[in-house]
N, C-alpha and C. Protein backbone atom coordinates (compact mmCIF):
# COMPACT_ATOMS: atom_id res chain seq x y z
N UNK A 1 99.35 147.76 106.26
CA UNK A 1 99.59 146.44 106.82
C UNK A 1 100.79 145.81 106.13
N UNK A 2 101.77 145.42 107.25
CA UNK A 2 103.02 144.57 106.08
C UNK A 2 102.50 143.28 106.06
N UNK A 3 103.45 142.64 104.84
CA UNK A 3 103.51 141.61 104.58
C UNK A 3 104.27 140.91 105.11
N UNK A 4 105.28 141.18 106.05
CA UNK A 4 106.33 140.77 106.82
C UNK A 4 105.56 139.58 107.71
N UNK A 5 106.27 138.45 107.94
CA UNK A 5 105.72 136.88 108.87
C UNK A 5 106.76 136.75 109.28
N UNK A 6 107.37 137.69 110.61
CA UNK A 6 108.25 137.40 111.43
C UNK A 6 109.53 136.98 110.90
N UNK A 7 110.41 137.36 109.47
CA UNK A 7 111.44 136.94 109.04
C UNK A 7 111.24 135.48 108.16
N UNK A 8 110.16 134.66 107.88
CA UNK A 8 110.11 133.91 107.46
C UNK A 8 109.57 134.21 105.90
N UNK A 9 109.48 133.56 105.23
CA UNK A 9 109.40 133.43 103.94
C UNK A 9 108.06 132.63 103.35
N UNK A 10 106.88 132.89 104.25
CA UNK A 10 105.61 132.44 103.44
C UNK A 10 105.96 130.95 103.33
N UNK A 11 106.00 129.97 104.29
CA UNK A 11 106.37 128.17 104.11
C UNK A 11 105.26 127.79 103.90
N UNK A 12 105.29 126.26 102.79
CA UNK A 12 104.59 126.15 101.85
C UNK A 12 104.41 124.44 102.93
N UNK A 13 103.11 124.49 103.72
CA UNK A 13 102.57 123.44 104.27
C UNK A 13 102.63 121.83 103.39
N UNK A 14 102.76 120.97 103.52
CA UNK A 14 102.29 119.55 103.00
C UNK A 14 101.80 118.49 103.88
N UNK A 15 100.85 118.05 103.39
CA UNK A 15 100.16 116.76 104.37
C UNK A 15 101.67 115.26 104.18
N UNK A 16 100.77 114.47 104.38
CA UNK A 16 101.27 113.00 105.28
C UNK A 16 101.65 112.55 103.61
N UNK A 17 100.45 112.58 103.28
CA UNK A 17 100.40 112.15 102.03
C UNK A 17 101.35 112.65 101.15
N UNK A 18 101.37 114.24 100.58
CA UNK A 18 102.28 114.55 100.10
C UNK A 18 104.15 114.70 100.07
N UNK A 19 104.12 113.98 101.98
CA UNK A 19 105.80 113.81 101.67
C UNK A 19 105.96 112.48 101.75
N UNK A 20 104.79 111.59 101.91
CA UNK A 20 105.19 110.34 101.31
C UNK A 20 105.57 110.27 99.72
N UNK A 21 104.39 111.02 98.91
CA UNK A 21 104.82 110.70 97.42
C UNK A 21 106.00 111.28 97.43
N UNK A 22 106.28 112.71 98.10
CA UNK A 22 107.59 113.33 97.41
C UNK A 22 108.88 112.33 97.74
N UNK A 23 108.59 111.90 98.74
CA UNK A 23 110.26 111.13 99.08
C UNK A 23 109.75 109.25 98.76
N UNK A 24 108.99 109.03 98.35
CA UNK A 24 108.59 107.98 97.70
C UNK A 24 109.11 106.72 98.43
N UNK A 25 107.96 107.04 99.81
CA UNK A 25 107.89 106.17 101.16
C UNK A 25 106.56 105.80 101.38
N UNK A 26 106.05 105.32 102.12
CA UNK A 26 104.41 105.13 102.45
C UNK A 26 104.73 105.96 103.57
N UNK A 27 102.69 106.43 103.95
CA UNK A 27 102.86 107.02 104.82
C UNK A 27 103.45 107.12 106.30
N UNK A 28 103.09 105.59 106.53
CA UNK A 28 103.61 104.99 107.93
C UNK A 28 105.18 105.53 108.32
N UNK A 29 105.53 105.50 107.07
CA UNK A 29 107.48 105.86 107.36
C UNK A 29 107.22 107.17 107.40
N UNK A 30 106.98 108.15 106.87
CA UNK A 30 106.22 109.20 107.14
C UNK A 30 106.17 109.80 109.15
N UNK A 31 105.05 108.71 109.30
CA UNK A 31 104.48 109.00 110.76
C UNK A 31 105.15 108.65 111.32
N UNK A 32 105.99 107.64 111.21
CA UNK A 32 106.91 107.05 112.04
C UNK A 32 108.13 108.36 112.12
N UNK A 33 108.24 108.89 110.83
CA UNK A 33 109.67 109.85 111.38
C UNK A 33 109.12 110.90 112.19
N UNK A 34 107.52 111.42 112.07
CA UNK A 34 107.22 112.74 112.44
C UNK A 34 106.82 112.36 114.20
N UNK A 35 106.71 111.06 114.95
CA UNK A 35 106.29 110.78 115.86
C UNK A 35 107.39 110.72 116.48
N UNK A 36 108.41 110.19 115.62
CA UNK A 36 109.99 110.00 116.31
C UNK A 36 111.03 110.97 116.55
N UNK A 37 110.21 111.98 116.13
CA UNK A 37 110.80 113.99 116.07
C UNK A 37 111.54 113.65 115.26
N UNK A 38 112.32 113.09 114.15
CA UNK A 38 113.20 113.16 113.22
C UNK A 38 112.78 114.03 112.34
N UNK A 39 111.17 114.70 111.69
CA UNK A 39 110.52 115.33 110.90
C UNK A 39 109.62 116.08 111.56
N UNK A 40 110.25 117.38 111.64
CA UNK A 40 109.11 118.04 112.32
C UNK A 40 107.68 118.60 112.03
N UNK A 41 106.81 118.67 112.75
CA UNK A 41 105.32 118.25 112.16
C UNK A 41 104.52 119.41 113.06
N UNK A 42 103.68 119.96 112.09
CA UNK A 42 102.40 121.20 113.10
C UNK A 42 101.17 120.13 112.63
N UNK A 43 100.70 120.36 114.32
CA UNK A 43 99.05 119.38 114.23
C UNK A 43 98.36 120.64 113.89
N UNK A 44 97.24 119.90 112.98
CA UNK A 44 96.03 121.05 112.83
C UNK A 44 94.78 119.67 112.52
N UNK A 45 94.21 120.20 113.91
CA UNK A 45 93.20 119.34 113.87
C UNK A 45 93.38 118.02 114.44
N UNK A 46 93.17 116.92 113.62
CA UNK A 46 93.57 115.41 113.74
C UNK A 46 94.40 115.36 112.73
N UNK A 47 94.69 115.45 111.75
CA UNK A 47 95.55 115.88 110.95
C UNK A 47 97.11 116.18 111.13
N UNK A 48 98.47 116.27 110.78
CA UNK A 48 99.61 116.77 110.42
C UNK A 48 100.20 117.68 109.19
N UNK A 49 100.74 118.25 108.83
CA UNK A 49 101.62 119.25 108.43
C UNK A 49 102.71 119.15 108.79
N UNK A 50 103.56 119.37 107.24
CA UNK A 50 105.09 119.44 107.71
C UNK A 50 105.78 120.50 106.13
N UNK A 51 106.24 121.62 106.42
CA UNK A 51 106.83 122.31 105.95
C UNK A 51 107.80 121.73 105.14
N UNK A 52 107.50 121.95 103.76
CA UNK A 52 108.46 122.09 102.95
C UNK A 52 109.66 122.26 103.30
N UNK A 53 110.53 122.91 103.78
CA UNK A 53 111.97 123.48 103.88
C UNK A 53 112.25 121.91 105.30
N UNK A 54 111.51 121.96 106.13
CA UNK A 54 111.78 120.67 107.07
C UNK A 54 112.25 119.33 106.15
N UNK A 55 111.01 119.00 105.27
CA UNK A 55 111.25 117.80 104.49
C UNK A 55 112.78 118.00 103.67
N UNK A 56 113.11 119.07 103.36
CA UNK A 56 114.36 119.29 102.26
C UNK A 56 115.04 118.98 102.84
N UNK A 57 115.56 119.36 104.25
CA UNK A 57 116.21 119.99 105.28
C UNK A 57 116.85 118.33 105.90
N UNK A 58 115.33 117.31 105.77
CA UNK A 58 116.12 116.16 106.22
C UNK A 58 116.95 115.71 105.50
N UNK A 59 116.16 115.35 103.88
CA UNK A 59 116.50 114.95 103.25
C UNK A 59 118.15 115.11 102.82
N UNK A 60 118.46 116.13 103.05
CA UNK A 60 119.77 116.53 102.86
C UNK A 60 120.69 115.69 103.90
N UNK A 61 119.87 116.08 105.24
CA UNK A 61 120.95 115.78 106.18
C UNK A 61 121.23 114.35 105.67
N UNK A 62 120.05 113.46 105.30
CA UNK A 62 119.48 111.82 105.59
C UNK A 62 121.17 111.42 104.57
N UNK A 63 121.39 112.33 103.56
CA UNK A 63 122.19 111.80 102.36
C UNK A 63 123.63 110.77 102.62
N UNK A 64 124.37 109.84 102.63
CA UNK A 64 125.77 109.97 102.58
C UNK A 64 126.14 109.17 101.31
N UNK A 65 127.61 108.98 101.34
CA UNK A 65 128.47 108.55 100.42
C UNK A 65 128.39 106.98 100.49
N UNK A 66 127.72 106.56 98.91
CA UNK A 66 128.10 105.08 99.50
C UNK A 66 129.00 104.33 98.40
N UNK A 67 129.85 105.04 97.71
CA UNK A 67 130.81 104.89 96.80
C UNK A 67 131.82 105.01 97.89
């Protein structure tokens, strides 16, 4: 049996909760980006999920120059 997942790299799930603390928002801003497709989100359940590499992925884009 491989270990192979379709070219992907084993992505490391986080709840609502956890990318609020990481980007140090409440959750609402949170739901608000993942409802507004700005953060993309897998339902499981009643519940959300949002991939690690997504959250980075904004965060980067979100960045600019304010110097």
């Amino acid at each position: 049996m491989s270990s192979s997942s379709g070219g992907l790299s084993d992505p490391k799930f986080l709840t609502i909760a956890e990318v609020a603390s990481l980007m140090r928002v409440s959750k609402m801003t949170v739901y608000r980006l993942v409802h507004g497709g700005e953060l993309p989100a897998v339902r499981v359940g009643r519940s959300f999920r949002v991939a690690e590499n997504d959250v980075d992925e904004y965060l980067r884009k979100s960045f600019y120059d304010a110097g």
